[in-house]
C-alpha atoms as a PDB file:
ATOM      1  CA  UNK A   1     190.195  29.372 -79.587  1.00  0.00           C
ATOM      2  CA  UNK A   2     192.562  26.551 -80.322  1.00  0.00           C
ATOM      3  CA  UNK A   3     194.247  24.204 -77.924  1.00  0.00           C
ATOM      4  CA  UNK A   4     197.705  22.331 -77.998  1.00  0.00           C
ATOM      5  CA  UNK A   5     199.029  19.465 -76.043  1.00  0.00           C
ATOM      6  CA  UNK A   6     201.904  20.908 -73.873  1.00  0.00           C
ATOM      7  CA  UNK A   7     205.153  19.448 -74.053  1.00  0.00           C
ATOM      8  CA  UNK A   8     206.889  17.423 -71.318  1.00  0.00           C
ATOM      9  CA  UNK A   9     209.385  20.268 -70.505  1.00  0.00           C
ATOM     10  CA  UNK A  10     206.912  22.926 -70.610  1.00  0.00           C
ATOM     11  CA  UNK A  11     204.731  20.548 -67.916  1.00  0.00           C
ATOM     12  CA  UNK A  12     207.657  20.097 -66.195  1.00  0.00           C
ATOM     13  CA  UNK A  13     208.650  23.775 -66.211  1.00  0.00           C
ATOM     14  CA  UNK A  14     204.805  24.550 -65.237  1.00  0.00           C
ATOM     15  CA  UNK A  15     205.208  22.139 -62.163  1.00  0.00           C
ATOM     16  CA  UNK A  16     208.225  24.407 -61.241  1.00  0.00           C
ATOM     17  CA  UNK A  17     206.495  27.440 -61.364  1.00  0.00           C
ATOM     18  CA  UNK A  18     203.188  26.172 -59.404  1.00  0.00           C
ATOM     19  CA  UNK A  19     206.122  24.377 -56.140  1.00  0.00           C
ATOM     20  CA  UNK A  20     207.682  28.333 -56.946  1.00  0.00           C
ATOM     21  CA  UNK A  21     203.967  30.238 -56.343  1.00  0.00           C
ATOM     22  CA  UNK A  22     202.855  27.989 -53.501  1.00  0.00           C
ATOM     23  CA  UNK A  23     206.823  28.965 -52.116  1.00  0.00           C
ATOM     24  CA  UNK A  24     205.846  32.357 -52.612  1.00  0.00           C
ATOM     25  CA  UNK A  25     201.978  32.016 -50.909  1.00  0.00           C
ATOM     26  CA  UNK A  26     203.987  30.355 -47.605  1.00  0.00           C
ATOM     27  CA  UNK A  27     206.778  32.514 -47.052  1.00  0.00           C
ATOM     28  CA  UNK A  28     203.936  35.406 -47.353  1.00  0.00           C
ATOM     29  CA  UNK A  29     202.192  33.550 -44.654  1.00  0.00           C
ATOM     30  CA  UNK A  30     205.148  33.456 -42.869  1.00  0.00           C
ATOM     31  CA  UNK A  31     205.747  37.409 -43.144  1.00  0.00           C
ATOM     32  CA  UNK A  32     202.149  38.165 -42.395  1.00  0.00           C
ATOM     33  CA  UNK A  33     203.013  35.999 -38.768  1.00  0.00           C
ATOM     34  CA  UNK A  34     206.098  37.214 -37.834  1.00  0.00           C
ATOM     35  CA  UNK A  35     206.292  41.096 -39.160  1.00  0.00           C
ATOM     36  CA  UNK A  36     203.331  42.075 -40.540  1.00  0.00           C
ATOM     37  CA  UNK A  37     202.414  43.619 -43.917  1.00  0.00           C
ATOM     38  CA  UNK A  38     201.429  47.155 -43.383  1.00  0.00           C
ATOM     39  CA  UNK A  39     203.830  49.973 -42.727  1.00  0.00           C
ATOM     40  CA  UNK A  40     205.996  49.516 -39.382  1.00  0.00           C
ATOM     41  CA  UNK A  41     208.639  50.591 -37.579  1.00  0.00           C
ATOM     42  CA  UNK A  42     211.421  51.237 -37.414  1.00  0.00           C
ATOM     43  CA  UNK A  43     211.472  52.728 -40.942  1.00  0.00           C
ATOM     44  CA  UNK A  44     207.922  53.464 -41.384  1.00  0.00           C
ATOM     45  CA  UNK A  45     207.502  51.143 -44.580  1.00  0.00           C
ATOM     46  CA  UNK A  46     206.110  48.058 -45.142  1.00  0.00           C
ATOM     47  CA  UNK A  47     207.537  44.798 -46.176  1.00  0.00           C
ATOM     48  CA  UNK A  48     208.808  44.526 -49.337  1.00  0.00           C
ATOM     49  CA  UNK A  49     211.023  41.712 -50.165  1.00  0.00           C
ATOM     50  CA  UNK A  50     211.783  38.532 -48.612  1.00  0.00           C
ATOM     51  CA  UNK A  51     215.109  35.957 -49.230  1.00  0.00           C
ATOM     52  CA  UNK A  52     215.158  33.138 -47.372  1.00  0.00           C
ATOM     53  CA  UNK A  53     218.497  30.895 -47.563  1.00  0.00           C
ATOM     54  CA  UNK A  54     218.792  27.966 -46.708  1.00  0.00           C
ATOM     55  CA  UNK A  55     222.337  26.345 -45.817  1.00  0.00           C
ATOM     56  CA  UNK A  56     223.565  22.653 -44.463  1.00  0.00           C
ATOM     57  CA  UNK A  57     225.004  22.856 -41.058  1.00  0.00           C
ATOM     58  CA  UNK A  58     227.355  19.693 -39.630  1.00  0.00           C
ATOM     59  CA  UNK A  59     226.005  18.654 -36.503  1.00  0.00           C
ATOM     60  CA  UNK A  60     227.343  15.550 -34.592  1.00  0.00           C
ATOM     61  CA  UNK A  61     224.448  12.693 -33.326  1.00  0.00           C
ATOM     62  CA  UNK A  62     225.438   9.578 -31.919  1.00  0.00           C
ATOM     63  CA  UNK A  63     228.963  10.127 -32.496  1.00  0.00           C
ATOM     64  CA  UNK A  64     228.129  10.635 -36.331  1.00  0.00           C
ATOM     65  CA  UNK A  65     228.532  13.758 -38.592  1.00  0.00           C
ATOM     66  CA  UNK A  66     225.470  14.580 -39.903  1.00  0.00           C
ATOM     67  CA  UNK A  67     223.915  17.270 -41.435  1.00  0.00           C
ATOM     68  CA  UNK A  68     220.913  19.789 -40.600  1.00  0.00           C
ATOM     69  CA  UNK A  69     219.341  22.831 -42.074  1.00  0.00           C
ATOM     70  CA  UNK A  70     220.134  26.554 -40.585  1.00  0.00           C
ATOM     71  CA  UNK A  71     216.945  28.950 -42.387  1.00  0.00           C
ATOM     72  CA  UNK A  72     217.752  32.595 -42.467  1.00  0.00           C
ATOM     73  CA  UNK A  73     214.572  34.724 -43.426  1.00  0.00           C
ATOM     74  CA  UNK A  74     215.810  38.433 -44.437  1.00  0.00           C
ATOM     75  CA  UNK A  75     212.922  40.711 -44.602  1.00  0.00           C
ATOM     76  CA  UNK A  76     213.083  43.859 -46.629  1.00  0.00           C
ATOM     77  CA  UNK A  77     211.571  47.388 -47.287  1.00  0.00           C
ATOM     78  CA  UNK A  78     211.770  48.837 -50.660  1.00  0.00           C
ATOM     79  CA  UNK A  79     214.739  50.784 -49.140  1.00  0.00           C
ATOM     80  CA  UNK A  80     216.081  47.295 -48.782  1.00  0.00           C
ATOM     81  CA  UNK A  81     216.608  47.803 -45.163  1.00  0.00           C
ATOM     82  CA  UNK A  82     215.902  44.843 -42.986  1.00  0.00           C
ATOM     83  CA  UNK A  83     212.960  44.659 -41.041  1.00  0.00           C
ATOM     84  CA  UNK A  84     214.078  42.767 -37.300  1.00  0.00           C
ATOM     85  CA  UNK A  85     210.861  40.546 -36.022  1.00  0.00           C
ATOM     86  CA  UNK A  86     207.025  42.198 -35.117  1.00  0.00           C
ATOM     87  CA  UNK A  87     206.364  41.191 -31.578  1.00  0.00           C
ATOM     88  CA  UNK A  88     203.003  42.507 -31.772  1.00  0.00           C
ATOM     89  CA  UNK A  89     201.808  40.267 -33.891  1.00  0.00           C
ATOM     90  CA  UNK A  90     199.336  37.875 -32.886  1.00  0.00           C
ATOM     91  CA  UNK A  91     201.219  34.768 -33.302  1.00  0.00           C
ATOM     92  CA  UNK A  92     203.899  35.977 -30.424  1.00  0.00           C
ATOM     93  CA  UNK A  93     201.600  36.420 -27.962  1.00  0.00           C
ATOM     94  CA  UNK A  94     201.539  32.389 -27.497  1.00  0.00           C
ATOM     95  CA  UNK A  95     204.821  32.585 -25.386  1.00  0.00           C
ATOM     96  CA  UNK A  96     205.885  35.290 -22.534  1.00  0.00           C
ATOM     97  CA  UNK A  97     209.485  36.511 -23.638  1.00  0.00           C
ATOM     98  CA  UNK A  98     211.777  37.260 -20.797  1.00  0.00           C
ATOM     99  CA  UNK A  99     212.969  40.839 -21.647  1.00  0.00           C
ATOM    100  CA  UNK A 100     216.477  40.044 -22.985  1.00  0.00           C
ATOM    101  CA  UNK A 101     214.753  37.050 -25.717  1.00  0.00           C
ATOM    102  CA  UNK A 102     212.235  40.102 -26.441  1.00  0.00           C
ATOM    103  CA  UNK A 103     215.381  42.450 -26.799  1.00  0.00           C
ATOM    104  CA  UNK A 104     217.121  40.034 -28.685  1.00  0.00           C
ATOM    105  CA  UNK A 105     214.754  39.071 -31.184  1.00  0.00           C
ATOM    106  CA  UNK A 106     213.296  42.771 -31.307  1.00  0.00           C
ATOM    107  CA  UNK A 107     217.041  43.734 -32.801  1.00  0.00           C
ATOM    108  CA  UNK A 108     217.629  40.389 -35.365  1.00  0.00           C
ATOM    109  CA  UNK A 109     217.022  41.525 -38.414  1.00  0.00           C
ATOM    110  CA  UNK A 110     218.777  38.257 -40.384  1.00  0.00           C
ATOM    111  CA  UNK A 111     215.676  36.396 -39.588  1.00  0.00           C
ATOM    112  CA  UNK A 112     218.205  33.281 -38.255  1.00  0.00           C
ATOM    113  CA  UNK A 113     215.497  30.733 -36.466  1.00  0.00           C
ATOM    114  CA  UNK A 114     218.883  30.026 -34.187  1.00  0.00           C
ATOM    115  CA  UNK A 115     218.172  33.524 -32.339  1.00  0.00           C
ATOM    116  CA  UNK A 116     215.451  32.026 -31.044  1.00  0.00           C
ATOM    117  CA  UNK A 117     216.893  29.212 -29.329  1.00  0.00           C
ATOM    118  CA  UNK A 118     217.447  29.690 -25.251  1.00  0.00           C
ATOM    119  CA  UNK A 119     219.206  26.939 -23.588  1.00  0.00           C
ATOM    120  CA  UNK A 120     216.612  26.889 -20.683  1.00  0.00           C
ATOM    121  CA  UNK A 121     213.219  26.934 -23.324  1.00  0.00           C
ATOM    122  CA  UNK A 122     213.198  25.677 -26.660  1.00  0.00           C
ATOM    123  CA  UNK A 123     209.000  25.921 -27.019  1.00  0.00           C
ATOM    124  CA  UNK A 124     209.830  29.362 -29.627  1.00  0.00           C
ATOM    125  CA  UNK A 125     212.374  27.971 -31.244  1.00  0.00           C
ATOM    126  CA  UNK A 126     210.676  25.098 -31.990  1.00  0.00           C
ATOM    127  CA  UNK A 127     207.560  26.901 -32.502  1.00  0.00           C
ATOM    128  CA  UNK A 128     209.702  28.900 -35.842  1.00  0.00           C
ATOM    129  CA  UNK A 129     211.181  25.641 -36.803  1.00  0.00           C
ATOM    130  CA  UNK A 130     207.629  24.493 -37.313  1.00  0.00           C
ATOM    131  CA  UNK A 131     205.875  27.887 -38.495  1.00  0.00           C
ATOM    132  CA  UNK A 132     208.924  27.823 -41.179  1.00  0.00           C
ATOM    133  CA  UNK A 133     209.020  24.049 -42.009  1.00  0.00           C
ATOM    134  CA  UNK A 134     204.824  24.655 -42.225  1.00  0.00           C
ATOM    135  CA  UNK A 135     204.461  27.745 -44.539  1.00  0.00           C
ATOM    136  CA  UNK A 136     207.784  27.790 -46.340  1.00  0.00           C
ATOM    137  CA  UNK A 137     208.395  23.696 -46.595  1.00  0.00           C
ATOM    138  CA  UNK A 138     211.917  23.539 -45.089  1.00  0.00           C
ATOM    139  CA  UNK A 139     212.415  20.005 -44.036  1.00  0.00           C
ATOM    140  CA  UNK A 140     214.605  19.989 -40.574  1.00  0.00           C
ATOM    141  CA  UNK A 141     215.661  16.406 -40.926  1.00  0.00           C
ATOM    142  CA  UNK A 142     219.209  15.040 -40.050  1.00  0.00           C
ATOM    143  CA  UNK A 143     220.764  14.052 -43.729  1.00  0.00           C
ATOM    144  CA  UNK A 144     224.065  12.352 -44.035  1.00  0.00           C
ATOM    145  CA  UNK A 145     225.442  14.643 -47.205  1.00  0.00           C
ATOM    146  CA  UNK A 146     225.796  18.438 -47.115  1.00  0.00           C
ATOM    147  CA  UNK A 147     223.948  20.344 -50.012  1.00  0.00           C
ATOM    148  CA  UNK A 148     224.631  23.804 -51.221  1.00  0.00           C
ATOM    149  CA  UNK A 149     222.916  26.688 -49.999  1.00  0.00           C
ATOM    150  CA  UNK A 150     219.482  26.968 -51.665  1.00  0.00           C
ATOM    151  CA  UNK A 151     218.294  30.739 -51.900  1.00  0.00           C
ATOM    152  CA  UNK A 152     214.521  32.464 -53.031  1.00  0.00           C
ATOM    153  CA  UNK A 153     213.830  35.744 -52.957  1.00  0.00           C
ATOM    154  CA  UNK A 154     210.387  37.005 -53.670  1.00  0.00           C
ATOM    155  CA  UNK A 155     208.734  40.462 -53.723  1.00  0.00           C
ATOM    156  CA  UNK A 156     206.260  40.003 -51.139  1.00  0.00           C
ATOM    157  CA  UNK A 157     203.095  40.970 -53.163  1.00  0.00           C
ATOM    158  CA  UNK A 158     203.740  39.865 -56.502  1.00  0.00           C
ATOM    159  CA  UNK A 159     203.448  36.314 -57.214  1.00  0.00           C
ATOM    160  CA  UNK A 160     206.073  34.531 -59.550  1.00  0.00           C
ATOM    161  CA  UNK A 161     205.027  34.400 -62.998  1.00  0.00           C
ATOM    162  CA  UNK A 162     203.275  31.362 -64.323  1.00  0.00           C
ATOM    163  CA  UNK A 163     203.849  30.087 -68.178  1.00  0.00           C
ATOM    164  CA  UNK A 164     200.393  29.041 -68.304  1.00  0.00           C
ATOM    165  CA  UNK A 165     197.845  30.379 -66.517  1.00  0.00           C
ATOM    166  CA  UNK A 166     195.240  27.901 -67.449  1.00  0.00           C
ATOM    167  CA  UNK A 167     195.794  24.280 -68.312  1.00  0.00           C
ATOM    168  CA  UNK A 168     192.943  22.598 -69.884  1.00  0.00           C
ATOM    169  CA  UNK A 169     192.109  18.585 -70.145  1.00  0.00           C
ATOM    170  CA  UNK A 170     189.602  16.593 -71.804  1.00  0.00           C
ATOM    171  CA  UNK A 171     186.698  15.091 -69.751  1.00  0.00           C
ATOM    172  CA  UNK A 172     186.013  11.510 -70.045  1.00  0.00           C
ATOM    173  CA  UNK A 173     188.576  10.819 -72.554  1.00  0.00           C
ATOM    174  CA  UNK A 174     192.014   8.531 -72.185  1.00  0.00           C
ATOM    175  CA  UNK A 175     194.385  10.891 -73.700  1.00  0.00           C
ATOM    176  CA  UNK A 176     197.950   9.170 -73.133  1.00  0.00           C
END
């Protein structure tokens, strides 16, 4: 078998692809938290596809427009019907949901963190912001420029494809 060096697009390109897989691994995570992978109501299937979308929100802070991420997390059958929040799933059952914040987040199927947010408890809003910022690497800092929505969709159990699936280097040489 012969070897080649790769060239500094295709290692950048490869870079890409690795940030897009460990993406992919996260927002699976994320899924596996908040929905569930098997089969589930209310359409009997199981998740399929997930697009998150990210936008930048103006928000005012010390009398200064700033800017702020909103995450939406859409989550899919193979239908493409939206799949609203699990509340079964193991990683609710760390806060006790007043019927209407159960209700509510029972019916959001746009996967908008914001739902979550209750003017007299922020602990599961805050909980998401973290859980998303954790698994799916959205950064919820303040920023003083708007940027343009940023959008990945991923078919829940198929990895993105990867140029090179093994990279090899020489031991115990200087190769630059």
């Amino acid at each position: 078998m012969t070897y080649r060096r790769l060239t500094t697009d295709e290692i950048i390109q490869l870079g890409q692809e690795l940030a897009d897989v460990r993406r992919w691994q996260g927002a699976r995570d994320y899924i596996s938290a908040l929905y569930g992978l098997g089969a589930r109501e209310p359409h009997g299937l199981p998740p399929h596809q997930v697009t998150i979308l990210v936008e930048s929100v103006k928000t005012w802070q010390a009398s200064r427009t700033q800017y702020q991420d909103v995450v939406s997390v859409l989550v899919a059958d193979v239908e493409r019907r939206l799949l609203p929040y699990d509340l079964s799933r193991y990683w609710w059952s760390q806060f006790t949901l007043s019927a209407e914040v159960a209700a509510r987040l029972a019916q959001d199927a746009i996967g908008k963190l914001e739902v979550a947010h209750t003017p007299d408890d922020d602990m599961l809003y805050q909980a998401l912001r973290e859980l998303c910022a954790e698994k799916i690497g959205v950064e919820f800092t303040l920023y003083d420029q708007p940027h343009d929505p940023i959008t990945y969709t991923y078919l829940i159990d198929t990895p993105p494809s990867v140029s090179f699936a093994a990279v090899y280097v020489a031991e115990g040489e200087n190769t630059r």
